[in-house]
PDB file of N, CA and C in Angstrom:
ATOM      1  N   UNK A   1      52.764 156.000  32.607  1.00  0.00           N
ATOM      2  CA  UNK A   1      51.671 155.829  31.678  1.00  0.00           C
ATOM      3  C   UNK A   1      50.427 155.358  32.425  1.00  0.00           C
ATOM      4  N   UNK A   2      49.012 156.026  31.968  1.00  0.00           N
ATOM      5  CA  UNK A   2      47.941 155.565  32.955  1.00  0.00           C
ATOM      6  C   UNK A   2      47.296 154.546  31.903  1.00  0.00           C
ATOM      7  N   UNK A   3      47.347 155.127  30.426  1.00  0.00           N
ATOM      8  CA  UNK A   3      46.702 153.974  29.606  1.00  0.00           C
ATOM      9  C   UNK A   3      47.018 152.400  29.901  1.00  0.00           C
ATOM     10  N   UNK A   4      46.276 151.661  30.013  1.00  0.00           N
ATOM     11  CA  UNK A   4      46.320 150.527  30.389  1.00  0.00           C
ATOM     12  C   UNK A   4      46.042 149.548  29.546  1.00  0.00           C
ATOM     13  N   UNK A   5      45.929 150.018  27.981  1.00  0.00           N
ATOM     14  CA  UNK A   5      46.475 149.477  26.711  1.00  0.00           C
ATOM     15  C   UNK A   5      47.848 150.172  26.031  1.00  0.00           C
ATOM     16  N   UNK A   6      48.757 150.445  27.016  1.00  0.00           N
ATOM     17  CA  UNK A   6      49.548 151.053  26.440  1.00  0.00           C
ATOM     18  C   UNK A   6      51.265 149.761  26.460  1.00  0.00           C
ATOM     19  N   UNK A   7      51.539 149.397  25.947  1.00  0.00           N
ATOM     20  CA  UNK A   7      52.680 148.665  26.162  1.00  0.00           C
ATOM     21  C   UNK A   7      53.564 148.997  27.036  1.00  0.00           C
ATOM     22  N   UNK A   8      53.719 150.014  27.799  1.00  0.00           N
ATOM     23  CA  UNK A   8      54.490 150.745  28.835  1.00  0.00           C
ATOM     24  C   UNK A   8      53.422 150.925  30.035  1.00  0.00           C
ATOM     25  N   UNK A   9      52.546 150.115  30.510  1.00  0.00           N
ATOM     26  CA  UNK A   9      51.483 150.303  31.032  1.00  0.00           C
ATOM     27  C   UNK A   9      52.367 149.443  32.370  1.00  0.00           C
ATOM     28  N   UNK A  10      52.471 150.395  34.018  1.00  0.00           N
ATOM     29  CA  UNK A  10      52.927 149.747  34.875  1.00  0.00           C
ATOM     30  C   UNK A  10      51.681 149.258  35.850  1.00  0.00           C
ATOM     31  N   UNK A  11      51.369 148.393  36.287  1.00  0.00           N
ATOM     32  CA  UNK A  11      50.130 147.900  36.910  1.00  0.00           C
ATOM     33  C   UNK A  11      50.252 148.143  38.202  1.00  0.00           C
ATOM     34  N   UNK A  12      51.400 148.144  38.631  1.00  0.00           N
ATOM     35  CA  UNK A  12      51.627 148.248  40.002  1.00  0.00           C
ATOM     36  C   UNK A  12      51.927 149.754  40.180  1.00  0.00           C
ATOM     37  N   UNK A  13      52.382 150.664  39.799  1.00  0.00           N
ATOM     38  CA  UNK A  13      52.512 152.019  39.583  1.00  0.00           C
ATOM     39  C   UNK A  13      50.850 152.147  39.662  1.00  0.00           C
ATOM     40  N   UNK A  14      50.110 151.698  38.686  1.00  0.00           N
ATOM     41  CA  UNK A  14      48.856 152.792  38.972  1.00  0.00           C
ATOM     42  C   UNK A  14      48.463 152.254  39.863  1.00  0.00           C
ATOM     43  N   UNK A  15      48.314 150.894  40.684  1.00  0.00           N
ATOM     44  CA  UNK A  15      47.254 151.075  41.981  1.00  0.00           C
ATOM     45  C   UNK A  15      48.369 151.582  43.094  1.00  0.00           C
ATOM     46  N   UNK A  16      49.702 152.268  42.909  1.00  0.00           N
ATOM     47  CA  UNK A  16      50.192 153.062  43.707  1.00  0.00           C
ATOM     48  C   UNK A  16      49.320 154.736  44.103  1.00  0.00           C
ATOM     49  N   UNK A  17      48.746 154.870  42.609  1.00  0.00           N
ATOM     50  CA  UNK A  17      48.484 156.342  42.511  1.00  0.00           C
ATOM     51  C   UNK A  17      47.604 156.294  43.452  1.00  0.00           C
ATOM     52  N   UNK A  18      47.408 158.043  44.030  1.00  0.00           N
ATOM     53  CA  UNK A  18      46.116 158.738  44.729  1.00  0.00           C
ATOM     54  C   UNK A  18      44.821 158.071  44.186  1.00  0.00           C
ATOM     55  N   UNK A  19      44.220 158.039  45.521  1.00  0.00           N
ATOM     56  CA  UNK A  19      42.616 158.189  45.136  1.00  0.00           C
ATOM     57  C   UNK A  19      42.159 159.427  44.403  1.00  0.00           C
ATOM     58  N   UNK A  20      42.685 160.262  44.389  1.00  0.00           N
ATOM     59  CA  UNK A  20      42.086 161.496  44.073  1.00  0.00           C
ATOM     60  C   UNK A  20      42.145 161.721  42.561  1.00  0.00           C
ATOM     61  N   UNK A  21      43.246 160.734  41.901  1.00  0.00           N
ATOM     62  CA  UNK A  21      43.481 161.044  40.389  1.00  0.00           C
ATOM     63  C   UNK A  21      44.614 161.747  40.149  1.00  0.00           C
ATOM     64  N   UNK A  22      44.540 162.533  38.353  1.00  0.00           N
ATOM     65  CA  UNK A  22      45.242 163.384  38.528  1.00  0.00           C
ATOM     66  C   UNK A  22      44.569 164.387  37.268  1.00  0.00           C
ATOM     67  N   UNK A  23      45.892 165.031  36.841  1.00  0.00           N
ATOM     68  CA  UNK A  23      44.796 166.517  35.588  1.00  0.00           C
ATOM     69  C   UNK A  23      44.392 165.558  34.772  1.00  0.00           C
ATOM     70  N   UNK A  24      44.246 164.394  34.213  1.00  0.00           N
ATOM     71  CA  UNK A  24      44.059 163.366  32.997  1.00  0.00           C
ATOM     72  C   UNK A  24      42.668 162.810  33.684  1.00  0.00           C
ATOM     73  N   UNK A  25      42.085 162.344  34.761  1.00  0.00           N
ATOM     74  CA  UNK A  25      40.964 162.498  34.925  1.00  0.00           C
ATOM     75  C   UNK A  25      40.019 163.085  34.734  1.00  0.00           C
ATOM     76  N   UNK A  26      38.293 162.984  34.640  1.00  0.00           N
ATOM     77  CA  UNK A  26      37.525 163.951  34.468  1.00  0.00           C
ATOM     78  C   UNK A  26      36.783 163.937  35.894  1.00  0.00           C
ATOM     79  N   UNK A  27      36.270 165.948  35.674  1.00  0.00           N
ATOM     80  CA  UNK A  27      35.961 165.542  37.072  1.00  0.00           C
ATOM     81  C   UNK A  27      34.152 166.717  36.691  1.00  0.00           C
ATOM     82  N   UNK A  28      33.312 166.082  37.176  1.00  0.00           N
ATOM     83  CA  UNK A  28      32.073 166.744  37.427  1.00  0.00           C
ATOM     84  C   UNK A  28      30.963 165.785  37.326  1.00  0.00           C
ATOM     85  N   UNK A  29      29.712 166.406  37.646  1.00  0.00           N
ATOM     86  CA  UNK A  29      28.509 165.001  37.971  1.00  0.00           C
ATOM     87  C   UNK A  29      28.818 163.964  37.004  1.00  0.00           C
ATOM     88  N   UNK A  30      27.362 163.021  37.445  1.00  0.00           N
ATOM     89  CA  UNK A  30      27.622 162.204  36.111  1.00  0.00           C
ATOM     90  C   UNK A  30      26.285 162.409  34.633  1.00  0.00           C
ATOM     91  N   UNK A  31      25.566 163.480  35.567  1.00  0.00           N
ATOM     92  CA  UNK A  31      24.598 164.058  34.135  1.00  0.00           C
ATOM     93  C   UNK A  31      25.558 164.650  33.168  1.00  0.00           C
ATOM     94  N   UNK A  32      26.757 165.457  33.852  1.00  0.00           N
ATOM     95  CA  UNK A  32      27.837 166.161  32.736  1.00  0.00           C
ATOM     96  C   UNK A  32      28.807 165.426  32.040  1.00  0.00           C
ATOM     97  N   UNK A  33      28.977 163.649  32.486  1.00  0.00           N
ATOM     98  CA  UNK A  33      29.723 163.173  31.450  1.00  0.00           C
ATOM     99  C   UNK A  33      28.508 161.996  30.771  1.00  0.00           C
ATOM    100  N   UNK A  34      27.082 162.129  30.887  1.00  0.00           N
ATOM    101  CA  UNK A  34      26.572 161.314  30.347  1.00  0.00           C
ATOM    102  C   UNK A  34      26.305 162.437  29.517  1.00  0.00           C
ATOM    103  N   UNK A  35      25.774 163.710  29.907  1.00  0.00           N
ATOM    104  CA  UNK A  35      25.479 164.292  28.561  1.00  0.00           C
ATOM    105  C   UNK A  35      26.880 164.811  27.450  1.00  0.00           C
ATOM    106  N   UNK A  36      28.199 164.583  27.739  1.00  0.00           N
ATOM    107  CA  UNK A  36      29.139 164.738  27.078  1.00  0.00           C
ATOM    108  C   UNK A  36      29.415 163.160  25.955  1.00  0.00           C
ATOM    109  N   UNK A  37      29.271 162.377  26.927  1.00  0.00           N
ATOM    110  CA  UNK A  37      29.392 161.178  26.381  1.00  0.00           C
ATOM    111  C   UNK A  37      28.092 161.301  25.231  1.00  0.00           C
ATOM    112  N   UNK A  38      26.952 161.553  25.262  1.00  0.00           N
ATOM    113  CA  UNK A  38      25.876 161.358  24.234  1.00  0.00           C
ATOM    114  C   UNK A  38      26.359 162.423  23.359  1.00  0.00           C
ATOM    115  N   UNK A  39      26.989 163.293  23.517  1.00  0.00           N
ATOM    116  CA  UNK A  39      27.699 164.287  22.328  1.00  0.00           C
ATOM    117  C   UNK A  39      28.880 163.743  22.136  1.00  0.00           C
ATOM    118  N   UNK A  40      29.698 162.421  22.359  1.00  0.00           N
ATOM    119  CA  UNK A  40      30.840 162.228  21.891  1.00  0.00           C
ATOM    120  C   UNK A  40      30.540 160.605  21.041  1.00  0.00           C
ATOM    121  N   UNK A  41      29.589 160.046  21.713  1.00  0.00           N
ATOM    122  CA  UNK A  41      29.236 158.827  21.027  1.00  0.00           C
ATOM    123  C   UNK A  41      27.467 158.394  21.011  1.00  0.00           C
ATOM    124  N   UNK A  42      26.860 159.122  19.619  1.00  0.00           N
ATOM    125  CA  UNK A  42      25.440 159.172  19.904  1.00  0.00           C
ATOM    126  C   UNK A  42      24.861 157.481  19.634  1.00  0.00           C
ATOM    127  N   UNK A  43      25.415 157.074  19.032  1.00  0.00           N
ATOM    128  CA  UNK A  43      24.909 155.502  18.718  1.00  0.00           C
ATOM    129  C   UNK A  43      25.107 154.650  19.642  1.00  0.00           C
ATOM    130  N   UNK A  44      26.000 154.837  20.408  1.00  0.00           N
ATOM    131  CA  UNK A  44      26.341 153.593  21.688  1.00  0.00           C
ATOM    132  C   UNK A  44      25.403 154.157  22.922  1.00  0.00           C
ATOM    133  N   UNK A  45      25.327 155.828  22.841  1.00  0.00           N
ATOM    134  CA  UNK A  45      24.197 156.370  24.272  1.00  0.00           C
ATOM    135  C   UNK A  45      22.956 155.224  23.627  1.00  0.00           C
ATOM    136  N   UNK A  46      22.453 156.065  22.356  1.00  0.00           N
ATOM    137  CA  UNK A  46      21.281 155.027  21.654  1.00  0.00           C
ATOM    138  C   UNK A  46      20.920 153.881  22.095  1.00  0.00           C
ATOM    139  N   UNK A  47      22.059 152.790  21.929  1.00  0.00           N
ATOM    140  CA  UNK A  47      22.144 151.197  22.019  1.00  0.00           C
ATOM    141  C   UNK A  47      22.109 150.873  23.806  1.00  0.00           C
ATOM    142  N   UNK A  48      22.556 151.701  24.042  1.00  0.00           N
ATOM    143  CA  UNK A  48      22.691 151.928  26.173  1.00  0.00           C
ATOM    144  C   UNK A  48      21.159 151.770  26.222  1.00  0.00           C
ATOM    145  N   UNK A  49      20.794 152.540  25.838  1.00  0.00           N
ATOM    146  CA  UNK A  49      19.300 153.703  26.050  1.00  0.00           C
ATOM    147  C   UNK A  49      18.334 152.305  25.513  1.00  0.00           C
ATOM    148  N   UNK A  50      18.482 151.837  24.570  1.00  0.00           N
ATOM    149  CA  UNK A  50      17.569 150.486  24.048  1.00  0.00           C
ATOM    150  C   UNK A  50      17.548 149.249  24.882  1.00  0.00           C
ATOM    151  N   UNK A  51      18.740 149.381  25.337  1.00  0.00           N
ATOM    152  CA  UNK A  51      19.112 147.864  26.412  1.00  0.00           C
ATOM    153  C   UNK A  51      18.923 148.330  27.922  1.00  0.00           C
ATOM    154  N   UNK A  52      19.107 149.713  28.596  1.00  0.00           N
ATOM    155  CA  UNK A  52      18.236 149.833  29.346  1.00  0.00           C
ATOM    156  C   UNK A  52      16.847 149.771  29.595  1.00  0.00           C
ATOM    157  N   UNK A  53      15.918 149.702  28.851  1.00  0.00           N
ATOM    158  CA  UNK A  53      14.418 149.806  28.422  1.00  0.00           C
ATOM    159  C   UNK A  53      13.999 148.770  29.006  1.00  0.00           C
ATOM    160  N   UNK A  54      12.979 148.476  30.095  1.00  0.00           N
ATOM    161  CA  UNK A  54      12.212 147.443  30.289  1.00  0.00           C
ATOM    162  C   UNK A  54      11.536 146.714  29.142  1.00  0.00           C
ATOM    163  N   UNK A  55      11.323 145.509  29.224  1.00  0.00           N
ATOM    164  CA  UNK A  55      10.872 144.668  28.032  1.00  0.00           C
ATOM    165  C   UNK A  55       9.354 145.167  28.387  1.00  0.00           C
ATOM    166  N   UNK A  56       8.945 145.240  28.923  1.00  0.00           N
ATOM    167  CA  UNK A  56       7.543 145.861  28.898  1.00  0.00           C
ATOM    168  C   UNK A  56       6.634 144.374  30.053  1.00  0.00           C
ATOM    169  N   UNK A  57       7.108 143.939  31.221  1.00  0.00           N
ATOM    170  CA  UNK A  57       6.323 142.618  31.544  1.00  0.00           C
ATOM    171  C   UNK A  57       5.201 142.681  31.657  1.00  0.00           C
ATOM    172  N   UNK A  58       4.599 141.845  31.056  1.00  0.00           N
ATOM    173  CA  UNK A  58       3.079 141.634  31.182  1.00  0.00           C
ATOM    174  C   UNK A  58       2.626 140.447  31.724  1.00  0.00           C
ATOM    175  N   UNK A  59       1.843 140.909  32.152  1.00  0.00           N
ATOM    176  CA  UNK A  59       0.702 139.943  33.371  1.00  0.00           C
ATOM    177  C   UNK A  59       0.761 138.195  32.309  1.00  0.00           C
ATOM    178  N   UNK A  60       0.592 137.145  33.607  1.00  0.00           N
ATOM    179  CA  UNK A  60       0.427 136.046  32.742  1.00  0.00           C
ATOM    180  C   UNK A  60      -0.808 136.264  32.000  1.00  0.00           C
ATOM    181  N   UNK A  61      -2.034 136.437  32.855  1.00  0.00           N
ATOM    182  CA  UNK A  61      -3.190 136.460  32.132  1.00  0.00           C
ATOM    183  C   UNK A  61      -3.302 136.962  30.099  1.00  0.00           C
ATOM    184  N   UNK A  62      -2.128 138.123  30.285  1.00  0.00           N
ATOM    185  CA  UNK A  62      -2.400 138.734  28.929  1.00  0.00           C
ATOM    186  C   UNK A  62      -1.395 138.329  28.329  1.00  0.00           C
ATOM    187  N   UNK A  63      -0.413 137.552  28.552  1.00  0.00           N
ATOM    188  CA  UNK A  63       0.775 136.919  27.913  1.00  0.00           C
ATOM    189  C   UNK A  63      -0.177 135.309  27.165  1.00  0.00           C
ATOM    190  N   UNK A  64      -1.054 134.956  28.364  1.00  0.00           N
ATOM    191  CA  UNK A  64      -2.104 133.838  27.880  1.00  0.00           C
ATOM    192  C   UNK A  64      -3.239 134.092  26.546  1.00  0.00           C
ATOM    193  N   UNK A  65      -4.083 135.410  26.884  1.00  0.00           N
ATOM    194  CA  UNK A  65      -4.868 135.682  25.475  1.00  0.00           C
ATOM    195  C   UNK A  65      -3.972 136.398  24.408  1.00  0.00           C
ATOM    196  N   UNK A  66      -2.598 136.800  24.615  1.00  0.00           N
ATOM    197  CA  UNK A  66      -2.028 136.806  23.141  1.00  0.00           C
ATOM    198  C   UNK A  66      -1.701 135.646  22.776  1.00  0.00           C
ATOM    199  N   UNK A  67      -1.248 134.737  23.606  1.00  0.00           N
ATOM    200  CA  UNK A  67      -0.750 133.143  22.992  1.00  0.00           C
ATOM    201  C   UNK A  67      -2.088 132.432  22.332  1.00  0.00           C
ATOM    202  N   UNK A  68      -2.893 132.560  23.033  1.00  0.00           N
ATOM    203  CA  UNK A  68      -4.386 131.979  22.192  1.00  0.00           C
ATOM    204  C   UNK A  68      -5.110 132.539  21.034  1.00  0.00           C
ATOM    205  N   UNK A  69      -4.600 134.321  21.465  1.00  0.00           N
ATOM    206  CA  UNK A  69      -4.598 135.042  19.553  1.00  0.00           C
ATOM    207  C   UNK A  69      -4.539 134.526  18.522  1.00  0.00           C
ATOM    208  N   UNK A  70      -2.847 133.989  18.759  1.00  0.00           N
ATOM    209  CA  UNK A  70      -1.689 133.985  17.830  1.00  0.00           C
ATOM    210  C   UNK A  70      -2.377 131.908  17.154  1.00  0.00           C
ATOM    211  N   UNK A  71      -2.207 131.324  18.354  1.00  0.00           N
ATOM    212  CA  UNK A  71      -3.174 130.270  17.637  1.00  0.00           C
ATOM    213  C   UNK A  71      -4.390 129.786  17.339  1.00  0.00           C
ATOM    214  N   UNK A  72      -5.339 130.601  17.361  1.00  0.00           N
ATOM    215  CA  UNK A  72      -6.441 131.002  16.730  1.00  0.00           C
ATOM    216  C   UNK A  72      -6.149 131.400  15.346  1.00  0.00           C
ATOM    217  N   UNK A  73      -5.264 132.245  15.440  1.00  0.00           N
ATOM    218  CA  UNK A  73      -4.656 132.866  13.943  1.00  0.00           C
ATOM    219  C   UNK A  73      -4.433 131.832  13.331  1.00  0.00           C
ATOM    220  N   UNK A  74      -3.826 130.321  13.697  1.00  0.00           N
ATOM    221  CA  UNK A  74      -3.395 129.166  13.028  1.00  0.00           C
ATOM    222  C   UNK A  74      -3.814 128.417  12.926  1.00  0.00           C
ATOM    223  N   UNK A  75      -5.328 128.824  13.081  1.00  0.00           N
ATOM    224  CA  UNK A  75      -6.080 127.412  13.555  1.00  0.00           C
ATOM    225  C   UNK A  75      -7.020 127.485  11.503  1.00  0.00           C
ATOM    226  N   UNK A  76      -7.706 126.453  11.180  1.00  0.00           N
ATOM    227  CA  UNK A  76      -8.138 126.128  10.254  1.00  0.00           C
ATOM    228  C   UNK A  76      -9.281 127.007  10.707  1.00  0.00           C
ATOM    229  N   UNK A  77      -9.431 127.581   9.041  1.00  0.00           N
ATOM    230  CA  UNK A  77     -10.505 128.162   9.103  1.00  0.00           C
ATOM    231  C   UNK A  77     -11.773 127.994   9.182  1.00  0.00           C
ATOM    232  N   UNK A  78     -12.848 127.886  10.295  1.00  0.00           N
ATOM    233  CA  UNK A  78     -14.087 127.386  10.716  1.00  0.00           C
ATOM    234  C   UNK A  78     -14.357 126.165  11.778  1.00  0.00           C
ATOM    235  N   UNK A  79     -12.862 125.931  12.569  1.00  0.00           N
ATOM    236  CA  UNK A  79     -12.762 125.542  13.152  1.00  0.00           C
ATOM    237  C   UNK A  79     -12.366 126.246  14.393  1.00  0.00           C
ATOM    238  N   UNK A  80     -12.242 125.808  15.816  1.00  0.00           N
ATOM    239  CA  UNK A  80     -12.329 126.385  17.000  1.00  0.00           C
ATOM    240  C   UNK A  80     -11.559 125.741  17.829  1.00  0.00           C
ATOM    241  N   UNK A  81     -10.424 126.637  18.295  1.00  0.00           N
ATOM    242  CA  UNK A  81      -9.319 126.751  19.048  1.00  0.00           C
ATOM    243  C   UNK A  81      -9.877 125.700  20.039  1.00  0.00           C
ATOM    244  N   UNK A  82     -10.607 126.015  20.674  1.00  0.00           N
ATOM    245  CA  UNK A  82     -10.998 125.774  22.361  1.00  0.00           C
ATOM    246  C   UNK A  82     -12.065 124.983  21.866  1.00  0.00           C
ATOM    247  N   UNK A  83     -12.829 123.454  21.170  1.00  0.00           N
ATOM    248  CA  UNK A  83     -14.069 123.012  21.393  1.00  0.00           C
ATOM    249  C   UNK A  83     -14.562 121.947  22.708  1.00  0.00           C
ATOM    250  N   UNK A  84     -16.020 121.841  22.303  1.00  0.00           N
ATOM    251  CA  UNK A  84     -16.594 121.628  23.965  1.00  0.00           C
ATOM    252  C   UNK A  84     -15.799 120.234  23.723  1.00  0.00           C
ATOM    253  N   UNK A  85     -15.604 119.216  24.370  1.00  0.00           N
ATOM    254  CA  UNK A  85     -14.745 118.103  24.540  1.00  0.00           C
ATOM    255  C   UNK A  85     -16.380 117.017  24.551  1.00  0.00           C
ATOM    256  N   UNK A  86     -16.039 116.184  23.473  1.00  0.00           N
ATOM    257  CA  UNK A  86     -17.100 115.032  23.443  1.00  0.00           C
ATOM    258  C   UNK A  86     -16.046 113.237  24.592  1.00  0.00           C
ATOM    259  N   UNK A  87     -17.534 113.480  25.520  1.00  0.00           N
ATOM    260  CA  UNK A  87     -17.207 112.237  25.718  1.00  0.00           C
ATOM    261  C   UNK A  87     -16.861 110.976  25.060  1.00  0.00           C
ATOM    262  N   UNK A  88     -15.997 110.156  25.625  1.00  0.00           N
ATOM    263  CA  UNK A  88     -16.135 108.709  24.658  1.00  0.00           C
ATOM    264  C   UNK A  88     -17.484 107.900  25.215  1.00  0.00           C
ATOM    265  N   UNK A  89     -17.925 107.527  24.475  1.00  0.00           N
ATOM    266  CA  UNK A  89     -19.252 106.525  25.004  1.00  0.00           C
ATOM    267  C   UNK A  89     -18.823 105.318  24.795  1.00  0.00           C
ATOM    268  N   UNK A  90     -19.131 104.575  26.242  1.00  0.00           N
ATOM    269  CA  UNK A  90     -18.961 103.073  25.949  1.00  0.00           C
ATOM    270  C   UNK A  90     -19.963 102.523  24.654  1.00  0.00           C
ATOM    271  N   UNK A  91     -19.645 101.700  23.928  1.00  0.00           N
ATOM    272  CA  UNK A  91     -20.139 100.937  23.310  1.00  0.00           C
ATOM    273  C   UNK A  91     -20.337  99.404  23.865  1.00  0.00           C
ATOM    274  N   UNK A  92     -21.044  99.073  23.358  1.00  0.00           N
ATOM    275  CA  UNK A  92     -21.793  97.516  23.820  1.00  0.00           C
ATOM    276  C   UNK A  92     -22.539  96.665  22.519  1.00  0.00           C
ATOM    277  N   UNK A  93     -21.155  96.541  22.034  1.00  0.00           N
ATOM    278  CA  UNK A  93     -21.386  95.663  20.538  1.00  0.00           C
ATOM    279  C   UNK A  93     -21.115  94.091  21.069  1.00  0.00           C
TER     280      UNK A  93
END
């Protein structure tokens, strides 16, 4: 038995076998079992295909003016994210 969920599954028998396999193997590129595989399971190629995808990295600079967007967006209205900074003045009471 080669299944290796099979309850008759010998462990030591299969790393006896050939490198080469046998007729229960598949054999041709791997464009011909990725494009077999996307005709045998289209939702998991899909979910492959989504989690391969770069997240898209972006520069700090523009990771910085969307973060200042986003709280601008939260900021009270007529008020200003970024204002000029007032000194404290000594007093002399």
């Amino acid at each position: 038995m080669t299944d290796p969920f099979s309850p008759d599954f010998d462990p030591t028998a299969a790393l006896q076998r050939s490198p080469e396999g046998d007729e229960q193997d598949i054999h041709g590129s791997i464009e011909d079992f990725e494009k077999a595989f996307v005709a045998e399971q289209p939702e998991v190629a899909r979910l492959i295909c989504e989690l391969d995808r770069p997240s898209g990295a972006k520069s700090k600079k523009q990771e910085k003016r969307e973060r200042v967007a986003r709280l601008e967006d939260m900021t009270v209205s007529g008020r200003k994210l970024f204002e000029k900074r007032v000194r404290p003045q000594d007093s002399f009471a």
